[in-house]
N, C-alpha and C. Protein backbone atom coordinates (compact mmCIF):
# COMPACT_ATOMS: atom_id res chain seq x y z
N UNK A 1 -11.15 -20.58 2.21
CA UNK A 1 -10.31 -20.68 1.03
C UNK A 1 -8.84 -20.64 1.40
N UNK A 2 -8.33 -19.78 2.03
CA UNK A 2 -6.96 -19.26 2.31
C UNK A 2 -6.94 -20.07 4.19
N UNK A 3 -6.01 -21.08 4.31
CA UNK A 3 -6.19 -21.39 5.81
C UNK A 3 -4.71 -21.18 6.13
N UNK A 4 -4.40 -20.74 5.45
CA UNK A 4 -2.78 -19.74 6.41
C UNK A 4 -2.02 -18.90 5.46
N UNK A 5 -1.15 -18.41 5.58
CA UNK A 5 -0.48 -17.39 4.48
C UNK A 5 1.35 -17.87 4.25
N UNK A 6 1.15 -18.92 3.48
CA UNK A 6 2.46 -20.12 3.13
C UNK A 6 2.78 -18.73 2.32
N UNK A 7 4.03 -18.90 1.44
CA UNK A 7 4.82 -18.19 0.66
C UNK A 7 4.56 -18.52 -0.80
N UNK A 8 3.18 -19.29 -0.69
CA UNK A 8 2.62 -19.22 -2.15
C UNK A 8 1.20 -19.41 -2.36
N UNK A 9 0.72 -18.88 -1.29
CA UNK A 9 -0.92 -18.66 -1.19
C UNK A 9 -1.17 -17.63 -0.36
N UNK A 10 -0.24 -16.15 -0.48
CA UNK A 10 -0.74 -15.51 0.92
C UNK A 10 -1.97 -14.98 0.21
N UNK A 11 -3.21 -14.43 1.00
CA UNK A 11 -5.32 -13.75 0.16
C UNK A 11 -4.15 -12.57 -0.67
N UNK A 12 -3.81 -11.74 -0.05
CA UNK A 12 -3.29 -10.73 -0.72
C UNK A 12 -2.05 -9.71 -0.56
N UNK A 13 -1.61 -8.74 -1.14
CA UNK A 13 -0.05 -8.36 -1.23
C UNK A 13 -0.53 -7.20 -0.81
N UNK A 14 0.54 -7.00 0.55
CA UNK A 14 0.43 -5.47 0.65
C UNK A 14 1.99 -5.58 1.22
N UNK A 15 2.67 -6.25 0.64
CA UNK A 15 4.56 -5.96 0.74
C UNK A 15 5.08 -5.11 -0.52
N UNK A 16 4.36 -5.33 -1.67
CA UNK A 16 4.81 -4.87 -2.56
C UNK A 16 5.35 -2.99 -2.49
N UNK A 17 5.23 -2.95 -2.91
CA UNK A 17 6.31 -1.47 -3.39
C UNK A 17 5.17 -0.08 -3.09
N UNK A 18 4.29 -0.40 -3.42
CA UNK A 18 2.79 0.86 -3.84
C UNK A 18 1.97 0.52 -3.18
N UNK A 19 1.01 -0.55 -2.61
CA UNK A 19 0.00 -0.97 -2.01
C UNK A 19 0.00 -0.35 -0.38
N UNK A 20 1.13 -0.10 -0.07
CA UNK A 20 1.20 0.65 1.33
C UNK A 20 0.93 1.98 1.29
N UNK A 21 2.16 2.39 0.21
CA UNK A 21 1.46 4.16 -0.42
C UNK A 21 0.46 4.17 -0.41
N UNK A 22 -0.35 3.30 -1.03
CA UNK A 22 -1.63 4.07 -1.78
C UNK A 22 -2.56 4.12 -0.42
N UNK A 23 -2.46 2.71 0.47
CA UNK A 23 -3.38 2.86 1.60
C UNK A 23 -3.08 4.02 2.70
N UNK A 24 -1.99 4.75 2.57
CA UNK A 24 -1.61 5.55 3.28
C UNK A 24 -2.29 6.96 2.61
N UNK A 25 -2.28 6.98 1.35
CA UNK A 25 -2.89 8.13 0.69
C UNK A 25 -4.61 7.94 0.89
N UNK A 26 -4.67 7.17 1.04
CA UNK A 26 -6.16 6.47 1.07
C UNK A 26 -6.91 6.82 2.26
N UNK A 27 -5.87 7.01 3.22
CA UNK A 27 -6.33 7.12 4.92
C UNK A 27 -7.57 8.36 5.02
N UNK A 28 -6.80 9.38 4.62
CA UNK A 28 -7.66 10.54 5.16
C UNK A 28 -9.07 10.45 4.75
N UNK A 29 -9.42 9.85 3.20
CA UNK A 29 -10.75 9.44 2.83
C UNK A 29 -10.51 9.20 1.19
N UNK A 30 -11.52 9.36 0.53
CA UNK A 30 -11.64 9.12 -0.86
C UNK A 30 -10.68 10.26 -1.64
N UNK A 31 -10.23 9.40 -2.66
CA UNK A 31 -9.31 10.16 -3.54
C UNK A 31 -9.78 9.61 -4.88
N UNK A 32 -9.56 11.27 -6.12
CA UNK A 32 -9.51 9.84 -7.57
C UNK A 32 -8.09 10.22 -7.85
N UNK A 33 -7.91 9.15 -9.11
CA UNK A 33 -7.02 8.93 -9.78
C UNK A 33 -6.11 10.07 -9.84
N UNK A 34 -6.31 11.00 -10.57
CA UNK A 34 -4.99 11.74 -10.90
C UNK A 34 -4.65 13.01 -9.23
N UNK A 35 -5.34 12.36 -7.93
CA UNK A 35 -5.08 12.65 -6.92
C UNK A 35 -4.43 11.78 -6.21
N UNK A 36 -4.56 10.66 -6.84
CA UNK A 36 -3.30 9.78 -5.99
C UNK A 36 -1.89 9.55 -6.39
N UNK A 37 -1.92 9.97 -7.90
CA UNK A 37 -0.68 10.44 -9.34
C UNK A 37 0.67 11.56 -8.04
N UNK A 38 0.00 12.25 -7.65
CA UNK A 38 0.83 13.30 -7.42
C UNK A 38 1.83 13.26 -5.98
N UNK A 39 0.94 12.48 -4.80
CA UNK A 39 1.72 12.12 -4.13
C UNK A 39 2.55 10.42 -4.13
N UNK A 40 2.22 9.97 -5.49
CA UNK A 40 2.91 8.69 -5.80
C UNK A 40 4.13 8.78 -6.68
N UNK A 41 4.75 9.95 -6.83
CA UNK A 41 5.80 10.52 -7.47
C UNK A 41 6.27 9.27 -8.11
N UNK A 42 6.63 8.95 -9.52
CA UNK A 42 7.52 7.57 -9.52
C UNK A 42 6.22 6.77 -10.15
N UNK A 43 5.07 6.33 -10.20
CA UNK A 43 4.45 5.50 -10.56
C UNK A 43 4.29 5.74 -11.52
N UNK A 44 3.67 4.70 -12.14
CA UNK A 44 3.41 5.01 -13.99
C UNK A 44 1.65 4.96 -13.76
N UNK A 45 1.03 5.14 -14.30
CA UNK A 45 -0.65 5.27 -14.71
C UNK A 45 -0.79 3.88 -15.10
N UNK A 46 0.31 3.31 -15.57
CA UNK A 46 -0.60 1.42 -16.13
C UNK A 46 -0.46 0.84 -14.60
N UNK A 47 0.65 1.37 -13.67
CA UNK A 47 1.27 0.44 -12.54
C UNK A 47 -0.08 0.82 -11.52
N UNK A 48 -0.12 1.96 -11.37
CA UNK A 48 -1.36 2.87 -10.34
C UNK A 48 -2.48 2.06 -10.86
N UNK A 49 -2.89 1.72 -12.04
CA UNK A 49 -4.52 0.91 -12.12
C UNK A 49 -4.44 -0.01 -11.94
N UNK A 50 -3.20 -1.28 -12.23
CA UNK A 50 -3.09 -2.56 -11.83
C UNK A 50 -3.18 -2.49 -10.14
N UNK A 51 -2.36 -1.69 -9.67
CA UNK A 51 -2.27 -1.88 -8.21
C UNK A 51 -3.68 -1.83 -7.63
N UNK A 52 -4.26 -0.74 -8.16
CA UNK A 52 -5.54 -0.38 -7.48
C UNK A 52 -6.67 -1.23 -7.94
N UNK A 53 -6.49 -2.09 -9.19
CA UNK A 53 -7.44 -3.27 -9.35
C UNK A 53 -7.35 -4.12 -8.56
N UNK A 54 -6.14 -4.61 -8.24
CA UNK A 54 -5.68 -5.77 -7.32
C UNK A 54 -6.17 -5.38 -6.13
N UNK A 55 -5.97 -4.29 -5.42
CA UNK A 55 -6.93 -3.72 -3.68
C UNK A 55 -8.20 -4.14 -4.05
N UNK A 56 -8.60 -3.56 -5.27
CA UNK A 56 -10.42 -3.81 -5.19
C UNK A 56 -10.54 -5.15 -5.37
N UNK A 57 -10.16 -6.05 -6.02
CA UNK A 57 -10.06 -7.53 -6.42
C UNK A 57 -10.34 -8.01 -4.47
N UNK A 58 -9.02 -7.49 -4.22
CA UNK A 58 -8.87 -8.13 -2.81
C UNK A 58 -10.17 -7.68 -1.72
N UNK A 59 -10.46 -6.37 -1.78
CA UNK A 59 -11.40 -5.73 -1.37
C UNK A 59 -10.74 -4.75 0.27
N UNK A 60 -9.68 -4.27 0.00
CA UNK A 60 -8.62 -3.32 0.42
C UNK A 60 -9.58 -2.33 -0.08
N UNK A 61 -10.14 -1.56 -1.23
CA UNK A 61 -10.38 -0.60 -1.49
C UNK A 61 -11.95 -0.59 -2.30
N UNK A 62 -12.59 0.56 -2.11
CA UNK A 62 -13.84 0.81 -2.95
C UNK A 62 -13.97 1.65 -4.16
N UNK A 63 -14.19 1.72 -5.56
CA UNK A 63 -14.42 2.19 -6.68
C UNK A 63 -15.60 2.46 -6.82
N UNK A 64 -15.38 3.90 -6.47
CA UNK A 64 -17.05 4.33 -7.17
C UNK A 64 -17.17 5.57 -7.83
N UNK A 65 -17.98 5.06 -9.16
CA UNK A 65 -18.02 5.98 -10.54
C UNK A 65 -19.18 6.53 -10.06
N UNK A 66 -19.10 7.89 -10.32
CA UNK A 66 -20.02 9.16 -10.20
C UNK A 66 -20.50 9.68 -11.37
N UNK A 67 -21.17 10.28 -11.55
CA UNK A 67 -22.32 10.86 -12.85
C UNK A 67 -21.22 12.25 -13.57
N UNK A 68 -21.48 12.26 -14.38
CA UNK A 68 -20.42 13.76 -15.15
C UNK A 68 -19.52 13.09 -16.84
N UNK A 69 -19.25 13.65 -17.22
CA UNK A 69 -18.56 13.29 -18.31
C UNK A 69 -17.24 14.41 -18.27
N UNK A 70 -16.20 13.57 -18.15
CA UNK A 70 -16.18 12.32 -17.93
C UNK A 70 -16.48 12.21 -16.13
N UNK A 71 -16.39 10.80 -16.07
CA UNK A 71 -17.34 10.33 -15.31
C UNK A 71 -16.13 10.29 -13.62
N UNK A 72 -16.48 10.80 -12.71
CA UNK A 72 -15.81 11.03 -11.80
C UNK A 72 -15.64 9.44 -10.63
N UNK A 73 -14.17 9.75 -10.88
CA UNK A 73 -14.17 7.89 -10.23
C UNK A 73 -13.41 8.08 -8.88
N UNK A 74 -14.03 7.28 -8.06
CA UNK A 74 -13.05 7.51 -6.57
C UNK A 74 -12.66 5.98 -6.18
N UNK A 75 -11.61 6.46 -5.17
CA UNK A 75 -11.36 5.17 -4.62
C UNK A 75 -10.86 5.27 -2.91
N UNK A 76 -11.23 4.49 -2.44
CA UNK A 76 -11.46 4.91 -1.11
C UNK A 76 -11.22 3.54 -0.18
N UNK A 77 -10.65 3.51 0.56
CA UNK A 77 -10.58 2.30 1.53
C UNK A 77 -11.92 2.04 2.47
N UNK A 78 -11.44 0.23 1.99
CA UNK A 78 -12.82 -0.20 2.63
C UNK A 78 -12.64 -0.44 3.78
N UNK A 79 -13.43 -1.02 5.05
CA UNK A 79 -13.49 -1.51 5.87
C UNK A 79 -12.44 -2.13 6.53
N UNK A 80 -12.27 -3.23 5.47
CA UNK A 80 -10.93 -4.38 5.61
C UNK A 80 -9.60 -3.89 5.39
N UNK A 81 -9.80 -2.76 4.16
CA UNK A 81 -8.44 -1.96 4.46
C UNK A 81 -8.19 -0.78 5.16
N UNK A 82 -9.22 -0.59 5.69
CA UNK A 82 -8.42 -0.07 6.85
C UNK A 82 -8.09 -0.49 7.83
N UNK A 83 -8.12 -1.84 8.39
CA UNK A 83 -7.71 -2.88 9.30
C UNK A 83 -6.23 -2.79 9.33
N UNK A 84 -5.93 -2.39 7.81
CA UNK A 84 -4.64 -2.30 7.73
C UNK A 84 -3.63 -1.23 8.49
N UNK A 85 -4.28 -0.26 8.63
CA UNK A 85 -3.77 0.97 9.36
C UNK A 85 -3.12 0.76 10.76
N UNK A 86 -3.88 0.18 11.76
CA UNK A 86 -2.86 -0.43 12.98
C UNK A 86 -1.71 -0.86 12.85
N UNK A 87 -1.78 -2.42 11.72
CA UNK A 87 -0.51 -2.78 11.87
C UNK A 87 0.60 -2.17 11.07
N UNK A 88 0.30 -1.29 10.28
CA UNK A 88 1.26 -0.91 9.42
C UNK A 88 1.84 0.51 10.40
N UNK A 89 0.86 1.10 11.21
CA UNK A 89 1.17 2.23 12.14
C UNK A 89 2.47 1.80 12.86
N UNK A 90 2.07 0.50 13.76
CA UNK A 90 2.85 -0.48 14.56
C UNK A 90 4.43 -0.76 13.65
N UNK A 91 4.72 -1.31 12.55
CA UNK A 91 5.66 -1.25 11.56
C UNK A 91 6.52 -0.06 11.68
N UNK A 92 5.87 1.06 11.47
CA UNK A 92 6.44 2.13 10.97
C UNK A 92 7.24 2.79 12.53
N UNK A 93 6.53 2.27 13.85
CA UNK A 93 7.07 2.72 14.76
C UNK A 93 7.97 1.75 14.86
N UNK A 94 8.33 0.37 14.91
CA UNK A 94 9.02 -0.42 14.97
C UNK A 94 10.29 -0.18 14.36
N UNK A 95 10.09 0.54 13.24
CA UNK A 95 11.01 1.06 12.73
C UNK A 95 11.72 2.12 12.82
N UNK A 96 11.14 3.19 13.40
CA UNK A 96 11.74 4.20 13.61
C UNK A 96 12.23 3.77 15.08
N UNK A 97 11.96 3.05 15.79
CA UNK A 97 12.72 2.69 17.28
C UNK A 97 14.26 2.27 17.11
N UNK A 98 14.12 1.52 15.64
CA UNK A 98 15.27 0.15 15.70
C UNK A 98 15.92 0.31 14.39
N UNK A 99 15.69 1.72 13.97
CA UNK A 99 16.33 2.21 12.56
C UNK A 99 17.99 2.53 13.53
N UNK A 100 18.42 2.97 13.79
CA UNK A 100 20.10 2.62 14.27
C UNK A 100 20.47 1.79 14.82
N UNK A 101 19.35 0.36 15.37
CA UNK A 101 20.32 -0.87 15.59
C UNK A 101 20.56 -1.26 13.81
N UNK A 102 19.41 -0.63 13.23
CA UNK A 102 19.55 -1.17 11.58
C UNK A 102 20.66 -0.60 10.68
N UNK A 103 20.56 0.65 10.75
CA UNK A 103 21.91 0.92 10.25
C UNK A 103 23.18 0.64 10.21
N UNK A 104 23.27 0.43 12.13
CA UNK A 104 24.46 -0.58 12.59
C UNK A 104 24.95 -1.82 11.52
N UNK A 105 23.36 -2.49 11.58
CA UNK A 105 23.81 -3.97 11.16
C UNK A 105 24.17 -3.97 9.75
N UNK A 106 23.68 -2.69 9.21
CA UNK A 106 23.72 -2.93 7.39
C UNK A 106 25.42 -2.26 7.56
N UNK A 107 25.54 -1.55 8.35
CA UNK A 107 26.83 -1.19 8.40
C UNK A 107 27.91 -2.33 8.50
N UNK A 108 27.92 -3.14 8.92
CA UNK A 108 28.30 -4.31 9.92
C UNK A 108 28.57 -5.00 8.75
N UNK A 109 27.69 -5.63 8.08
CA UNK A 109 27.29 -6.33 7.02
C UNK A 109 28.30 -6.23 5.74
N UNK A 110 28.11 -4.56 5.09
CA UNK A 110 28.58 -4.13 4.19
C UNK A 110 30.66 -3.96 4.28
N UNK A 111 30.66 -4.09 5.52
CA UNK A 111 32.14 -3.74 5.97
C UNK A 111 32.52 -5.44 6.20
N UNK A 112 32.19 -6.28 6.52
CA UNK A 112 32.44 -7.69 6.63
C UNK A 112 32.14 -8.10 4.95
N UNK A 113 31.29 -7.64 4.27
CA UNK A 113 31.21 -8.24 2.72
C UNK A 113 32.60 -7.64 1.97
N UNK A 114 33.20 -7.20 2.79
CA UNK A 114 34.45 -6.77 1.72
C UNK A 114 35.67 -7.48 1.75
């Protein structure tokens, strides 16, 4: 279906704003809902279910409703999202290596935009 990731067919979004959070909250194992609320400081409850429909859509994440009333729902990274964990590990060191050539340049930047 998807035979490369052009700038208007990438399978799925994990640049956006929350989709990294959540897989990062996701890591240690299954979480529900108003356990992923608390370290997502800032999200709204309509934004947190769209996001987390869109992982399961994509299949980043697993939803599974448990027996109880109300009915206990988890969500948990699948397989494929956790594939994600390397490269985003890799990112995050990339960044912390080359966060003061970055500062430099935004420095650089902001002092030449004037």
């Amino acid at each position: 279906m998807f035979t490369g990731c052009s700038h208007t067919a990438s399978p799925f979004r994990i640049g956006g704003k929350w989709t990294p959070k959540i897989i990062r909250c996701l890591e240690p194992g299954p979480r529900r809902f108003s356990e992923l609320e608390v370290p997502l400081r800032g999200i709204t409850p309509k934004v947190l279910t769209e996001t987390l429909r869109s992982m399961e859509r994509d299949g980043l994440i697993t939803r599974t409703v448990g027996d109880g009333v109300p009915p206990r729902v988890d969500y948990e990274l699948s397989a494929l999202g956790r594939t994600l964990l390397g490269p985003m590990a890799a990112c995050c060191a990339w960044a912390a290596t080359h966060l003061p050539e970055l500062a430099d340049a935004r420095e650089a930047y902001g002092s030449d935009a004037t």
